[in-house]
N, C-alpha and C. Protein backbone atom coordinates (compact mmCIF):
# COMPACT_ATOMS: atom_id res chain seq x y z
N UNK A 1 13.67 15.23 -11.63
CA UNK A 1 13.18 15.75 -10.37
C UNK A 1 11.66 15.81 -10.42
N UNK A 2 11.17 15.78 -9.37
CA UNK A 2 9.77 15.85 -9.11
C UNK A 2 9.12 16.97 -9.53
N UNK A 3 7.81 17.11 -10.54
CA UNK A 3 7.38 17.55 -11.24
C UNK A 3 5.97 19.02 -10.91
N UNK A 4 5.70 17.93 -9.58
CA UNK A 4 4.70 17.86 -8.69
C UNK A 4 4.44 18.18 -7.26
N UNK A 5 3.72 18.34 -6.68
CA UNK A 5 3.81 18.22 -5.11
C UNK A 5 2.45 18.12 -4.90
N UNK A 6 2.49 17.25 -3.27
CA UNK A 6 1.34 16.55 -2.93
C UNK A 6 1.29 16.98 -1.47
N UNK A 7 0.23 17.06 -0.72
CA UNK A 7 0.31 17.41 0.79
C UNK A 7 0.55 16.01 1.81
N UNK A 8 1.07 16.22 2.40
CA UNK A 8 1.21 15.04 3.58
C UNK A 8 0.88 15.49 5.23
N UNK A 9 -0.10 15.47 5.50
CA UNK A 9 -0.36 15.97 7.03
C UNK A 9 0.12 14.82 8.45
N UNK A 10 0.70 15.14 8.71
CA UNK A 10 1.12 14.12 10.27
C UNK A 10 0.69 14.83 11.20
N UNK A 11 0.29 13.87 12.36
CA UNK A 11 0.42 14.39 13.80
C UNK A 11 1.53 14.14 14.39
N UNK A 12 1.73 15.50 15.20
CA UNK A 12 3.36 14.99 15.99
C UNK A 12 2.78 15.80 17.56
N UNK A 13 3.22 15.06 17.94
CA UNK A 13 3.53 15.72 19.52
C UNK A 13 3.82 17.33 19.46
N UNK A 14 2.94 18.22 19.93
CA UNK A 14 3.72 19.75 20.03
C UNK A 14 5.27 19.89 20.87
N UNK A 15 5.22 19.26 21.28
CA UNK A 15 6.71 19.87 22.29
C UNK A 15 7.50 19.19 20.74
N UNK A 16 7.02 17.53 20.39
CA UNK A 16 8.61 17.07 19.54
C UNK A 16 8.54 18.64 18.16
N UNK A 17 7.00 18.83 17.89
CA UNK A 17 6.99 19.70 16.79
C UNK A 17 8.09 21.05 17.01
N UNK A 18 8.11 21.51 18.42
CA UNK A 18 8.72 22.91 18.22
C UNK A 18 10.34 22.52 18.30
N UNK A 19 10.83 21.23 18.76
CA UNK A 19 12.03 21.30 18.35
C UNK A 19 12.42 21.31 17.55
N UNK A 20 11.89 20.14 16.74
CA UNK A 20 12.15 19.89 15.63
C UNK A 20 11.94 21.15 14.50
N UNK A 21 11.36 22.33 14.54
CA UNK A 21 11.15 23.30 14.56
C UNK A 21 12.60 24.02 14.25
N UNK A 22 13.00 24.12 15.67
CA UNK A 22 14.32 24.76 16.18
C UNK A 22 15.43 24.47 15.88
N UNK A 23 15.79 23.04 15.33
CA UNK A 23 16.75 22.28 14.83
C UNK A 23 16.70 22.67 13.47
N UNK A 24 15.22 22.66 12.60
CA UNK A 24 15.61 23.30 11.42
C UNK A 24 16.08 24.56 10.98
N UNK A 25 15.60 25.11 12.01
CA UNK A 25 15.80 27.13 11.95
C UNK A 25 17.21 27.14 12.24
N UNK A 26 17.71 26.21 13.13
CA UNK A 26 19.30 26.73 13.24
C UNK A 26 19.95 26.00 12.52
N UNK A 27 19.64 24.98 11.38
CA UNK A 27 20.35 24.62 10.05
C UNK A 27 19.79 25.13 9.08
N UNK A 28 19.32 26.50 9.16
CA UNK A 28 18.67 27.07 7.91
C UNK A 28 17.99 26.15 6.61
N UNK A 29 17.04 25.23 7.26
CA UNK A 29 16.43 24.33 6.93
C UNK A 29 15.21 24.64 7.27
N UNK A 30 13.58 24.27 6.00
CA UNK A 30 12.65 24.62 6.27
C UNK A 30 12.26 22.91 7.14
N UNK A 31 11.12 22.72 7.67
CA UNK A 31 10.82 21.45 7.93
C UNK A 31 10.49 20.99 6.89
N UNK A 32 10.01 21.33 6.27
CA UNK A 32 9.36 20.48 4.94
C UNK A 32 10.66 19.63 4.30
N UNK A 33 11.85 20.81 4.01
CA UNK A 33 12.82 20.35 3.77
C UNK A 33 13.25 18.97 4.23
N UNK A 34 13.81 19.21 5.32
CA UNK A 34 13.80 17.70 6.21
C UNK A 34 13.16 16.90 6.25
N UNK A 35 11.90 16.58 5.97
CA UNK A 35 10.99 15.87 5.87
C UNK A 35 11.09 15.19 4.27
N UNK A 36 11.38 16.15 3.81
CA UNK A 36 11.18 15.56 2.01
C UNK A 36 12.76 14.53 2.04
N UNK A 37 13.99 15.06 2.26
CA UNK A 37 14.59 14.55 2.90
C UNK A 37 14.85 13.22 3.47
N UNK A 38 14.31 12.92 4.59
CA UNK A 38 13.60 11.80 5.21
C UNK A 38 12.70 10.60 4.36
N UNK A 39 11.82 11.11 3.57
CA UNK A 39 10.97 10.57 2.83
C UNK A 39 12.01 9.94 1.80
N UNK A 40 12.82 10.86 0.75
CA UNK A 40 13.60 9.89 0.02
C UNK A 40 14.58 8.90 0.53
N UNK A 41 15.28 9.02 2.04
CA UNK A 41 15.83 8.53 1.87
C UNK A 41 15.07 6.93 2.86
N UNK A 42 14.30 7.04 3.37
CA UNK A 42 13.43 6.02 3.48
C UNK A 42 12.51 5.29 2.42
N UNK A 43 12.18 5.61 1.29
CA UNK A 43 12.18 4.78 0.26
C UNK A 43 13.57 4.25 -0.48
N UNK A 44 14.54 5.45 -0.38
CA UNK A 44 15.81 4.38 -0.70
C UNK A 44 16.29 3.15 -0.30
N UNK A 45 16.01 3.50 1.30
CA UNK A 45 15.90 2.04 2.08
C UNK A 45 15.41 0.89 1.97
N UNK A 46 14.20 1.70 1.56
CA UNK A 46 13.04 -0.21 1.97
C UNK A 46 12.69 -0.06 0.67
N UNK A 47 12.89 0.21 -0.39
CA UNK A 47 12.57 0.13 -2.12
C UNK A 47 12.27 -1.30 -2.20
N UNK A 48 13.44 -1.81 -1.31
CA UNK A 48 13.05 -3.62 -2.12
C UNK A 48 13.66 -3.65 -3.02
N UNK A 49 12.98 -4.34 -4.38
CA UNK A 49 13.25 -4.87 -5.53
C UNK A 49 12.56 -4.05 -6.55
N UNK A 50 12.27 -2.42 -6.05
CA UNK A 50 11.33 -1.78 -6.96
C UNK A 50 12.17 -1.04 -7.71
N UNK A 51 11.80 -0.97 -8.99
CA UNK A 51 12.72 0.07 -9.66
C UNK A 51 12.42 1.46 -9.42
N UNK A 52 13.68 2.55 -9.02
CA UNK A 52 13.22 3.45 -8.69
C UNK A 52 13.41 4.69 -9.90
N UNK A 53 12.99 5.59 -9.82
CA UNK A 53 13.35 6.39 -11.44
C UNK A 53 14.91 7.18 -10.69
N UNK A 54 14.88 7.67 -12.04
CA UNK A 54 16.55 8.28 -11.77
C UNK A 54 17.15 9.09 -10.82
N UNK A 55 16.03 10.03 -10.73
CA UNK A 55 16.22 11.14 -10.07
C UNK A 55 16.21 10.58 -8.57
N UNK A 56 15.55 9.57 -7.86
CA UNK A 56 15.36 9.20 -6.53
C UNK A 56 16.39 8.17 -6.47
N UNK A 57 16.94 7.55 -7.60
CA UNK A 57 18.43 6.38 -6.96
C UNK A 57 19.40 7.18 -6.60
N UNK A 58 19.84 6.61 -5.13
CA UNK A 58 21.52 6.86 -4.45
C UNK A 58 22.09 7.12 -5.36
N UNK A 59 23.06 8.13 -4.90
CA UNK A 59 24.14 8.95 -5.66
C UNK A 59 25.11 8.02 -4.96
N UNK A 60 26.29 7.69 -5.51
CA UNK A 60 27.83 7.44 -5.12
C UNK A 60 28.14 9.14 -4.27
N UNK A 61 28.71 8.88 -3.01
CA UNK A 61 29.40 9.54 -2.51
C UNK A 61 30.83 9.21 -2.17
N UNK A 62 31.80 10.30 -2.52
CA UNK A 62 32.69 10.10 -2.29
C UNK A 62 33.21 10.23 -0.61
N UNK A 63 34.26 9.22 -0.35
CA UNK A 63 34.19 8.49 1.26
C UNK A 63 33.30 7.75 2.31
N UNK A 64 32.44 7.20 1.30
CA UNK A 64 31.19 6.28 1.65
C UNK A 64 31.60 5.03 1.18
């Protein structure tokens, strides 16, 4: 697991910000959460041909 942490600043639209907001608060989810989230699984995606370390390769799910 990641050892570290780094800042990532985006601009978002205020209205998309407070939903998105609201969607996390009522899955007892921080945003960051979701976002970190998002981030792995969009390098899982487009990795390519890169080797990825352990902790960030797809898990087997069962009924997938």
């Amino acid at each position: 697991m990641e050892k570290r942490t780094a800042r990532l600043t985006i601009l978002i639209d205020p209205r998309k910000k407070e939903i998105f907001e609201e969607i996390c608060a009522a899955n007892d989810l921080t945003p960051s959460q979701v976002v970190r989230k998002l981030v792995r699984q969009y390098i899982i995606d487009n990795a390519g041909g890169r080797e990825l370390p352990d902790w960030l390769k797809p898990t087997a799910r069962s009924g997938d």
